[in-house]
C-alpha atoms as a PDB file:
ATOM      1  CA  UNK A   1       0.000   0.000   0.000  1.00  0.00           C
ATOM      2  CA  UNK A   2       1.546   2.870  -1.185  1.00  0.00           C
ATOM      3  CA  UNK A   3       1.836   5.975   1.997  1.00  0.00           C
ATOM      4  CA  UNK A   4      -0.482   8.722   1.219  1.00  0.00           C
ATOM      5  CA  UNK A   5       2.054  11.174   2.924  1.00  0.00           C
ATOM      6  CA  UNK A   6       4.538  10.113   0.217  1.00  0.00           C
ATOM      7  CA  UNK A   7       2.657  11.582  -2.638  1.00  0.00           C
ATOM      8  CA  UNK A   8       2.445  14.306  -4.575  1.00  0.00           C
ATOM      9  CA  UNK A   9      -0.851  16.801  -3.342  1.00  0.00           C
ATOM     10  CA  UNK A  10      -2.726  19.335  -4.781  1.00  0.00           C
ATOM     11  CA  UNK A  11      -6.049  20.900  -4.065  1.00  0.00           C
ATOM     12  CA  UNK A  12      -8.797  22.027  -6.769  1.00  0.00           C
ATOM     13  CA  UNK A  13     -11.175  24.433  -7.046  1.00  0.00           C
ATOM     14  CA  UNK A  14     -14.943  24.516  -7.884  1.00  0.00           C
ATOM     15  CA  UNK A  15     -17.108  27.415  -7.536  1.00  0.00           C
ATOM     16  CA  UNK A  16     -21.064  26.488  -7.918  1.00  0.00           C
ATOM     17  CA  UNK A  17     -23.613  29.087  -8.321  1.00  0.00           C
ATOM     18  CA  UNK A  18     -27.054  29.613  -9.135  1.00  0.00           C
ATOM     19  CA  UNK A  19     -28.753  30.481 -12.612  1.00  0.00           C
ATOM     20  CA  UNK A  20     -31.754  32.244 -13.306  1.00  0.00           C
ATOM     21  CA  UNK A  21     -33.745  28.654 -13.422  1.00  0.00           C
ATOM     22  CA  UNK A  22     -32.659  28.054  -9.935  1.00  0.00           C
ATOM     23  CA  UNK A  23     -35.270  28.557  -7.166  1.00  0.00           C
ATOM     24  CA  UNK A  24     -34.689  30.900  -3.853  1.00  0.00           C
ATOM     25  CA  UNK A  25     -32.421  33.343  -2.856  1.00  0.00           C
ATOM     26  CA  UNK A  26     -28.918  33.846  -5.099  1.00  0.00           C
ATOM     27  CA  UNK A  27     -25.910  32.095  -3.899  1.00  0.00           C
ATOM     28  CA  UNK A  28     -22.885  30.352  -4.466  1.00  0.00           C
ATOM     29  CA  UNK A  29     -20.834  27.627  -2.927  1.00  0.00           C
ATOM     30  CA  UNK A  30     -16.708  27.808  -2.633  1.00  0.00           C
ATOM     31  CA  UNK A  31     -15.223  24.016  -2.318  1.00  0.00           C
ATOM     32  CA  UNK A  32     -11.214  22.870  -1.952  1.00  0.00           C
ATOM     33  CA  UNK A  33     -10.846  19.701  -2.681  1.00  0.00           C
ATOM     34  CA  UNK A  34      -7.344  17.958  -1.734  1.00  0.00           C
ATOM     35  CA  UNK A  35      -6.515  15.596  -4.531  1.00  0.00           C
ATOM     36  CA  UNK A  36      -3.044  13.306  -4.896  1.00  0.00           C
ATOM     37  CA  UNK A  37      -1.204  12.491  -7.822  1.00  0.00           C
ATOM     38  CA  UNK A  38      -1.857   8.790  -7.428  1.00  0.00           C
ATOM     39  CA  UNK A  39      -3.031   6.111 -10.191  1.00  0.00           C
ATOM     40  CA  UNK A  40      -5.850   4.849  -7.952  1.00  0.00           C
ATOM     41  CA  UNK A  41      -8.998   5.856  -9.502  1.00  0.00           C
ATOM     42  CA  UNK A  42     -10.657   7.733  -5.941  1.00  0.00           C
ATOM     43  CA  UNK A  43      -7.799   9.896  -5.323  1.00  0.00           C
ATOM     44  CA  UNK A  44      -8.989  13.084  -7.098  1.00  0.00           C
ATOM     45  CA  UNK A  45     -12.140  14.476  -8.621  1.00  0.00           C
ATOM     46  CA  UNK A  46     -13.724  12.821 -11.960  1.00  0.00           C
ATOM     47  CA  UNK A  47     -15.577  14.501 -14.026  1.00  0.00           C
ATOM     48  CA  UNK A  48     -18.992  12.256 -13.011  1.00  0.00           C
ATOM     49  CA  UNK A  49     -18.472  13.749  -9.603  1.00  0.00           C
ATOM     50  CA  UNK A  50     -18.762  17.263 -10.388  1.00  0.00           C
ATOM     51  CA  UNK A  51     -21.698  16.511 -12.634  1.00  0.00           C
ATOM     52  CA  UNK A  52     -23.249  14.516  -9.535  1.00  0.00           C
ATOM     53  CA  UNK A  53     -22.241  17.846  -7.169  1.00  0.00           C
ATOM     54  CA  UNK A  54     -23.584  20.105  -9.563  1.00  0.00           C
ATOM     55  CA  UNK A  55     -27.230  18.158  -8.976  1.00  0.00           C
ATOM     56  CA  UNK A  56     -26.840  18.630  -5.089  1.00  0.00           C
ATOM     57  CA  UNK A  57     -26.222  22.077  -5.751  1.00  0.00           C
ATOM     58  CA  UNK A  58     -29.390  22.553  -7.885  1.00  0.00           C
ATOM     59  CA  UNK A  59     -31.561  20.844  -5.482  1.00  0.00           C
ATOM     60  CA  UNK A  60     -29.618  22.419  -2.216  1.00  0.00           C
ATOM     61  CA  UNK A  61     -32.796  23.075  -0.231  1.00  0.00           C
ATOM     62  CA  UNK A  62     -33.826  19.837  -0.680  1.00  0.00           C
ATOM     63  CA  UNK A  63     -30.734  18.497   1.004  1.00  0.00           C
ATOM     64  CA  UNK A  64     -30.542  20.563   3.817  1.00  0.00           C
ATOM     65  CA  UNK A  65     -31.216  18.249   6.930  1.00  0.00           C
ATOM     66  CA  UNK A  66     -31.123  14.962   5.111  1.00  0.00           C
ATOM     67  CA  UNK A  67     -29.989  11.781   5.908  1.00  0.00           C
ATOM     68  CA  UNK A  68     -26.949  11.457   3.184  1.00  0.00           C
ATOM     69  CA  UNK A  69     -24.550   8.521   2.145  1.00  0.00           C
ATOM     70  CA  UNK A  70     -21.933   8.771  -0.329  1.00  0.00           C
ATOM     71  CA  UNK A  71     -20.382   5.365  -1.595  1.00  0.00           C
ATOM     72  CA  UNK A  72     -17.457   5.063  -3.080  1.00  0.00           C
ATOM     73  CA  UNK A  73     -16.771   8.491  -2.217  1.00  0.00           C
ATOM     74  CA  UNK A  74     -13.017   8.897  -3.339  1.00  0.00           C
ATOM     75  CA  UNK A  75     -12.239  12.663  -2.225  1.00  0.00           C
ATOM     76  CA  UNK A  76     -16.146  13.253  -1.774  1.00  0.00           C
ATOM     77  CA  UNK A  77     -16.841  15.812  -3.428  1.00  0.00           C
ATOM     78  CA  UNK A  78     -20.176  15.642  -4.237  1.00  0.00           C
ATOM     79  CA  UNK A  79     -20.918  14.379  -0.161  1.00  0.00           C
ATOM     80  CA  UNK A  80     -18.778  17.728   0.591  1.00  0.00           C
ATOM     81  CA  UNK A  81     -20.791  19.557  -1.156  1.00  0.00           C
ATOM     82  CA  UNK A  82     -23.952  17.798   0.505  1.00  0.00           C
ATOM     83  CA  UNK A  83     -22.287  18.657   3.772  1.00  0.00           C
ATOM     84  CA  UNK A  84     -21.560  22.141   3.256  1.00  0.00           C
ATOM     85  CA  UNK A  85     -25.862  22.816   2.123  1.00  0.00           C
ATOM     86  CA  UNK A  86     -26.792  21.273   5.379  1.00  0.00           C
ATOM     87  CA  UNK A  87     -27.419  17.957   5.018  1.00  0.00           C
ATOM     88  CA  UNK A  88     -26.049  15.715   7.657  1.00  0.00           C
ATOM     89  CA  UNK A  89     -23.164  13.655   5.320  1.00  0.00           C
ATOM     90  CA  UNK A  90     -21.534  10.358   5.609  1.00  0.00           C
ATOM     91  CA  UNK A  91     -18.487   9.569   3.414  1.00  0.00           C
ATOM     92  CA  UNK A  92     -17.539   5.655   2.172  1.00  0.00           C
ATOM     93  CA  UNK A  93     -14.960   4.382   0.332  1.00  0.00           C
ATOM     94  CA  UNK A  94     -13.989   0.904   0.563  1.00  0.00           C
ATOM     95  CA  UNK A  95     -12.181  -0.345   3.819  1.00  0.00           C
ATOM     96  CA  UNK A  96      -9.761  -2.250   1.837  1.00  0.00           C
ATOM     97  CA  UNK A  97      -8.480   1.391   1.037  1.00  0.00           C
ATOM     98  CA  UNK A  98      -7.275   3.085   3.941  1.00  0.00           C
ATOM     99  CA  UNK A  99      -5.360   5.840   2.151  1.00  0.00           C
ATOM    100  CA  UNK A 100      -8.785   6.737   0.104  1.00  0.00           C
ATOM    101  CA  UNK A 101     -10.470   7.245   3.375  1.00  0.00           C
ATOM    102  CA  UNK A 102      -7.669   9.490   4.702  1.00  0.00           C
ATOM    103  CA  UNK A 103      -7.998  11.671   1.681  1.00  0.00           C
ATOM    104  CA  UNK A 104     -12.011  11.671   2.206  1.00  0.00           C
ATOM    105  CA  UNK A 105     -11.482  13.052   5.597  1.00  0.00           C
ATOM    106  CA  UNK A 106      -9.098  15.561   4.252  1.00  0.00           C
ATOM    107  CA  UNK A 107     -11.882  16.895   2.129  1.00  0.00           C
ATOM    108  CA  UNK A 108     -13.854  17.801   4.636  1.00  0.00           C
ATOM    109  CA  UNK A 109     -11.115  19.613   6.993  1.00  0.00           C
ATOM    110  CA  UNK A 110     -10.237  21.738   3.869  1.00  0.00           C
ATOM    111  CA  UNK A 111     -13.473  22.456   3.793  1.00  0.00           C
ATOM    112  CA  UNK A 112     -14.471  22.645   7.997  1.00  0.00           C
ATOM    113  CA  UNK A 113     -16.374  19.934   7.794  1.00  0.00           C
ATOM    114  CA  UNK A 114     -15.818  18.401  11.468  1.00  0.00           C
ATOM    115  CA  UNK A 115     -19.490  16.624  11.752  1.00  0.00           C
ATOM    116  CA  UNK A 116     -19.142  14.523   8.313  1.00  0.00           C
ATOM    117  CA  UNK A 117     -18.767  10.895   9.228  1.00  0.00           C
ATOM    118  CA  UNK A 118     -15.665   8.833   7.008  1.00  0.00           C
ATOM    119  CA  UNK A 119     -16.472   4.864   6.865  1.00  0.00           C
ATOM    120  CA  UNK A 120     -15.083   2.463   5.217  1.00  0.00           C
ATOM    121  CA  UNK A 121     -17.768   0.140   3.420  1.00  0.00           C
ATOM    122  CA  UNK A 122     -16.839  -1.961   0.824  1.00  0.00           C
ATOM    123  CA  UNK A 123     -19.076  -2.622  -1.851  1.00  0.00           C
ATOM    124  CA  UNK A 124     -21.290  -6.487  -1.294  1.00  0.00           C
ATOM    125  CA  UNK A 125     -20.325  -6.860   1.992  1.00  0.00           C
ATOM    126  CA  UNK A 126     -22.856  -6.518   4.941  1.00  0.00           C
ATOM    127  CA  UNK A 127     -20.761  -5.132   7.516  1.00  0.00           C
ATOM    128  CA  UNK A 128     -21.261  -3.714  11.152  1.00  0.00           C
ATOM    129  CA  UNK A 129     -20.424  -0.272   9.085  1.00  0.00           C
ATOM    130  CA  UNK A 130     -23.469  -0.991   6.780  1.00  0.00           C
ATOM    131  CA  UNK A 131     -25.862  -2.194   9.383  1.00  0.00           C
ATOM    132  CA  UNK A 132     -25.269   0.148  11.749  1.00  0.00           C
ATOM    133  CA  UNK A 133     -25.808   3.012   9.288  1.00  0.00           C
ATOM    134  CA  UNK A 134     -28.393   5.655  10.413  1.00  0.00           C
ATOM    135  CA  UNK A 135     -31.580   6.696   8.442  1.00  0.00           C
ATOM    136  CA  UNK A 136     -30.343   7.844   5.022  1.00  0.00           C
ATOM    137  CA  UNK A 137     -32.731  10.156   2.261  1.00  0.00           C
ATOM    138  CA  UNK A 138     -30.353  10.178  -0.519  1.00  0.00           C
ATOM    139  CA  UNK A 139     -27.669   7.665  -1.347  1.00  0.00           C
ATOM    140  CA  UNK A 140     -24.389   9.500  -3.505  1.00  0.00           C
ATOM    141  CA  UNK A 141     -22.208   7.675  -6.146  1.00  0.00           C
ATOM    142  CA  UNK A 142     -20.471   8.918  -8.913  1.00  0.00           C
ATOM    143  CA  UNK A 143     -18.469   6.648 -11.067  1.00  0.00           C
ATOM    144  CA  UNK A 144     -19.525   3.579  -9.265  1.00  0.00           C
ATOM    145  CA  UNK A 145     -20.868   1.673 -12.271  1.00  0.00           C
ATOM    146  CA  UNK A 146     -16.997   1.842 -13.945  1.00  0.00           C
ATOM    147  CA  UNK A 147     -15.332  -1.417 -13.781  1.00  0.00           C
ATOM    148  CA  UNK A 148     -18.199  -4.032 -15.334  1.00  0.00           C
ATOM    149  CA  UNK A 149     -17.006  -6.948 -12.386  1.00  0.00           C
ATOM    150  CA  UNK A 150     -17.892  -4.392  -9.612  1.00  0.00           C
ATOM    151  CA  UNK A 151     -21.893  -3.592 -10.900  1.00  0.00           C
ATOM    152  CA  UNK A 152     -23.205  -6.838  -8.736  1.00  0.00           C
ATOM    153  CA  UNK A 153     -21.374  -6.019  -5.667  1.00  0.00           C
ATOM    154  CA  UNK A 154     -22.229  -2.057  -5.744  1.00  0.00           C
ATOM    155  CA  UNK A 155     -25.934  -2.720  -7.067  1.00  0.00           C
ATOM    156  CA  UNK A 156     -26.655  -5.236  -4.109  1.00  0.00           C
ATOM    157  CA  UNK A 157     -25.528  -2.878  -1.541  1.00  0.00           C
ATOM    158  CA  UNK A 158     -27.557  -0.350  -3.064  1.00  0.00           C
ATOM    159  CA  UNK A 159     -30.701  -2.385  -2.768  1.00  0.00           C
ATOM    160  CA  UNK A 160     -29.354  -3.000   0.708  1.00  0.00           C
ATOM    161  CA  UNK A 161     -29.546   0.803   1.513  1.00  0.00           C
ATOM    162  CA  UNK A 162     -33.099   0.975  -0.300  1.00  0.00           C
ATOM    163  CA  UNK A 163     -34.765  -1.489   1.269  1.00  0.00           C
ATOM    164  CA  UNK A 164     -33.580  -0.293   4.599  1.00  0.00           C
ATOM    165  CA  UNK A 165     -34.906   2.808   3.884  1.00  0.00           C
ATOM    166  CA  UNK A 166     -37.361   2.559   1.021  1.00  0.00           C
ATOM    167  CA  UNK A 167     -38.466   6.109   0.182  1.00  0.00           C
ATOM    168  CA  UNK A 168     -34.743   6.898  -0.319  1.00  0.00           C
ATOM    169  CA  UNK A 169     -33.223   7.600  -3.589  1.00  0.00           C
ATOM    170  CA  UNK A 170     -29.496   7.106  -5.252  1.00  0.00           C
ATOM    171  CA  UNK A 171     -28.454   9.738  -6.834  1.00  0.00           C
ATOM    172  CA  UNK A 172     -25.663   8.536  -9.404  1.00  0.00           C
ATOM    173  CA  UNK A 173     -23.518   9.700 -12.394  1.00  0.00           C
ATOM    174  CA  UNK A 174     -21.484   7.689 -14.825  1.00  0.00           C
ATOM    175  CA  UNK A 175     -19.420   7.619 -17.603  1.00  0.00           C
ATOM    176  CA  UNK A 176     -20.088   6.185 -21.231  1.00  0.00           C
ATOM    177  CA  UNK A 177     -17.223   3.922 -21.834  1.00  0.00           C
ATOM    178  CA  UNK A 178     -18.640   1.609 -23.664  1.00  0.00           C
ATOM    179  CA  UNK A 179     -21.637   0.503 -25.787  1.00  0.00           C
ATOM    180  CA  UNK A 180     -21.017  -3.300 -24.966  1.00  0.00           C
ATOM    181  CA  UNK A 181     -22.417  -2.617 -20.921  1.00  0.00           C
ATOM    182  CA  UNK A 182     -25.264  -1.615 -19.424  1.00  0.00           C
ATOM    183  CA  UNK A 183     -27.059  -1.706 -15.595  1.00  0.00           C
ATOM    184  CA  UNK A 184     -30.396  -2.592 -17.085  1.00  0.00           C
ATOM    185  CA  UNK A 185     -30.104  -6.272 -16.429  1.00  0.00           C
ATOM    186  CA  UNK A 186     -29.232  -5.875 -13.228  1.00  0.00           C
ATOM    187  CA  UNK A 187     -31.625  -3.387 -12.314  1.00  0.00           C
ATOM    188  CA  UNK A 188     -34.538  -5.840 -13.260  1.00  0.00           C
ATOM    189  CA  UNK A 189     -32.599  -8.752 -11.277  1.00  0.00           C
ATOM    190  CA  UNK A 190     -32.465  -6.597  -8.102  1.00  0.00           C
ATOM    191  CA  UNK A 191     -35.758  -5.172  -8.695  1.00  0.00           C
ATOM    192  CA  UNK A 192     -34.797  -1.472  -8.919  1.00  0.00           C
ATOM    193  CA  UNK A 193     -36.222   1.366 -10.968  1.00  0.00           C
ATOM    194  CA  UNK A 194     -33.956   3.730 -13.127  1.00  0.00           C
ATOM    195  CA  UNK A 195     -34.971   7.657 -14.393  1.00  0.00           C
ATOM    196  CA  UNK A 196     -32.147   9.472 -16.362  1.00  0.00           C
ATOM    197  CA  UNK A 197     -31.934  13.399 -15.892  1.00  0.00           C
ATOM    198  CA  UNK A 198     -30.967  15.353 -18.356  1.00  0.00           C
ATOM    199  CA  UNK A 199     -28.240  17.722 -17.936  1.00  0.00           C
ATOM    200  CA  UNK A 200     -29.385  20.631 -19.219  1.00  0.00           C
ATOM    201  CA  UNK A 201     -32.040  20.287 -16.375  1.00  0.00           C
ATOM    202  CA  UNK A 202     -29.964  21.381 -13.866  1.00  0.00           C
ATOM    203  CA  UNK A 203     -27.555  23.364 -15.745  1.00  0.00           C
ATOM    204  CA  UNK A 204     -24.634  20.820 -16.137  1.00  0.00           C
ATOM    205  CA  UNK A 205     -24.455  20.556 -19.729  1.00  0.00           C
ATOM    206  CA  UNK A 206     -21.812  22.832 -20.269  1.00  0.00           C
ATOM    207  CA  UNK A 207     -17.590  22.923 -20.533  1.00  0.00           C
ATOM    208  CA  UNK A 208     -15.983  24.215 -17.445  1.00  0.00           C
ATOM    209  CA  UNK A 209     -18.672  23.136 -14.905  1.00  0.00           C
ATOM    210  CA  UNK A 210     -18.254  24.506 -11.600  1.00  0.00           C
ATOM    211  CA  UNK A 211     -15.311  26.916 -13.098  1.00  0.00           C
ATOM    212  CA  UNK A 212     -13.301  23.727 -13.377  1.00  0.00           C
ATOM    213  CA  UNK A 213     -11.844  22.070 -16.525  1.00  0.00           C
ATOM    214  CA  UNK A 214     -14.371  19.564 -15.649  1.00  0.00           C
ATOM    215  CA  UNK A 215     -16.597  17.569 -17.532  1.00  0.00           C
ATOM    216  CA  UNK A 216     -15.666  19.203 -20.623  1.00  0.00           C
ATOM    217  CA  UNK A 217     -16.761  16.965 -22.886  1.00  0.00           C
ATOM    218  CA  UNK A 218     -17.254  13.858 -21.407  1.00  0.00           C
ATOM    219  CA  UNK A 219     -20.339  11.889 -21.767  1.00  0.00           C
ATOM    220  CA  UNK A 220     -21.426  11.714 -18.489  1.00  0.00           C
ATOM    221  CA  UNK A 221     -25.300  10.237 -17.360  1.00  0.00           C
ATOM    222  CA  UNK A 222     -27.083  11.366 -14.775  1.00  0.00           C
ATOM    223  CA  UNK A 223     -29.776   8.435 -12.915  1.00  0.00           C
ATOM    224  CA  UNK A 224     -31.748   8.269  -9.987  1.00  0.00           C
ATOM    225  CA  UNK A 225     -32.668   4.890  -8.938  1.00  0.00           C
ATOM    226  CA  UNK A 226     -35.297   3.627  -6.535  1.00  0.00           C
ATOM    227  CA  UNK A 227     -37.165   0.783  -5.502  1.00  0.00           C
ATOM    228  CA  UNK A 228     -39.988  -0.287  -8.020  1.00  0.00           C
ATOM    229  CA  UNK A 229     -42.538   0.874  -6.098  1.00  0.00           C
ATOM    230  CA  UNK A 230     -41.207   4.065  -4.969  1.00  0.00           C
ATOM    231  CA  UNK A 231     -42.495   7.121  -7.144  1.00  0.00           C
ATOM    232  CA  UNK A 232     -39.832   9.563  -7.749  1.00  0.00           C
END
């Protein structure tokens, strides 16, 4: 396991704000986000996460005081962001990676975030950390559905989390890789519902989202899943 310390660090920028289509009073949100020049995928921002953190922006007084989860959280970005509109935040990442969950809790101290829980829950296995998880609203994952070998293990913990708490939602973003995958099957095996959102529906169809060189122009999807019966 390669020492976190040891590495190269950086922090990044994003700067969200609201649009003339956004509800409420004006306002913008200032985020630092510590990232480290490492190969392994969670160890800085992707451009599905800052799509995903653009959504909890948009929808920001929907969030405050919610129950919120992010798996596979990486440096957390979008659960940061979560955190810093008032919901009350808990960060994963799998507990096989120790150094991903040190760089989680970095996030939030760059950003004063002393009340956001860091676990380490690793995707299809029911652990104390997964069954002693509070009452959750939302569910966050960006870039979860990446590596194709990984989609049983992260869907089953996500029907875990649902039926737990079955008026919740998951609110997820992914990248188009490939035309030769796709979740559907394994929606219908696990009994799960899927609605895309359009980007332009919450203004994140554009180059330089959050005055970041991020997405540019990746194809990224944005989903909310729920249990079949749950009406979104």
């Amino acid at each position: 396991m390669c020492d976190i310390r040891a590495l190269r660090r950086h922090c990044k920028d994003f700067y969200f704000k609201d649009d003339d289509r956004m509800t409420g009073s004006p306002g913008h949100l200032y985020v630092r986000i510590p990232e480290v020049l490492d190969p392994h995928y969670s160890m800085y921002v992707w451009p599905c996460a800052v799509v995903l953190a653009q959504y909890v922006w948009y929808h920001k007084e929907h969030v405050i005081g919610k129950g919120i989860l992010e798996i596979g959280a990486g440096v957390g970005l979008p659960g940061v962001v979560a955190a810093k509109c008032g919901a009350k935040v808990i960060l994963s990442d799998s507990a096989r990676f120790p150094a991903c969950l040190e760089n989680s809790q970095r996030s939030c101290e760059a950003n004063g975030l002393s009340d956001v829980v860091v676990l380490g829950i690793t995707w299809g296995q029911v652990s104390p950390e997964l069954l002693d998880l509070p009452q959750l609203d939302i569910v966050l994952g960006s870039d979860v559905f990446f590596e194709p070998e990984d989609f049983e293990d992260v869907m089953m913990t996500i029907y875990f989390l649902l039926k737990k708490n079955p008026k919740a939602q998951f609110w997820a973003t992914y990248q188009e890789r490939s035309s030769d995958w796709s979740i559907e099957a394994i929606l219908q095996k696990w009994d799960l519902r899927c609605v895309h959102v359009p980007l332009e529906l919450f203004n994140a169809n554009k180059e330089c989202l959050a005055q970041s060189n991020l997405p540019g122009r990746h194809s990224v999807q944005m989903i909310i899943i729920t249990l079949k019966d749950t009406n979104i």
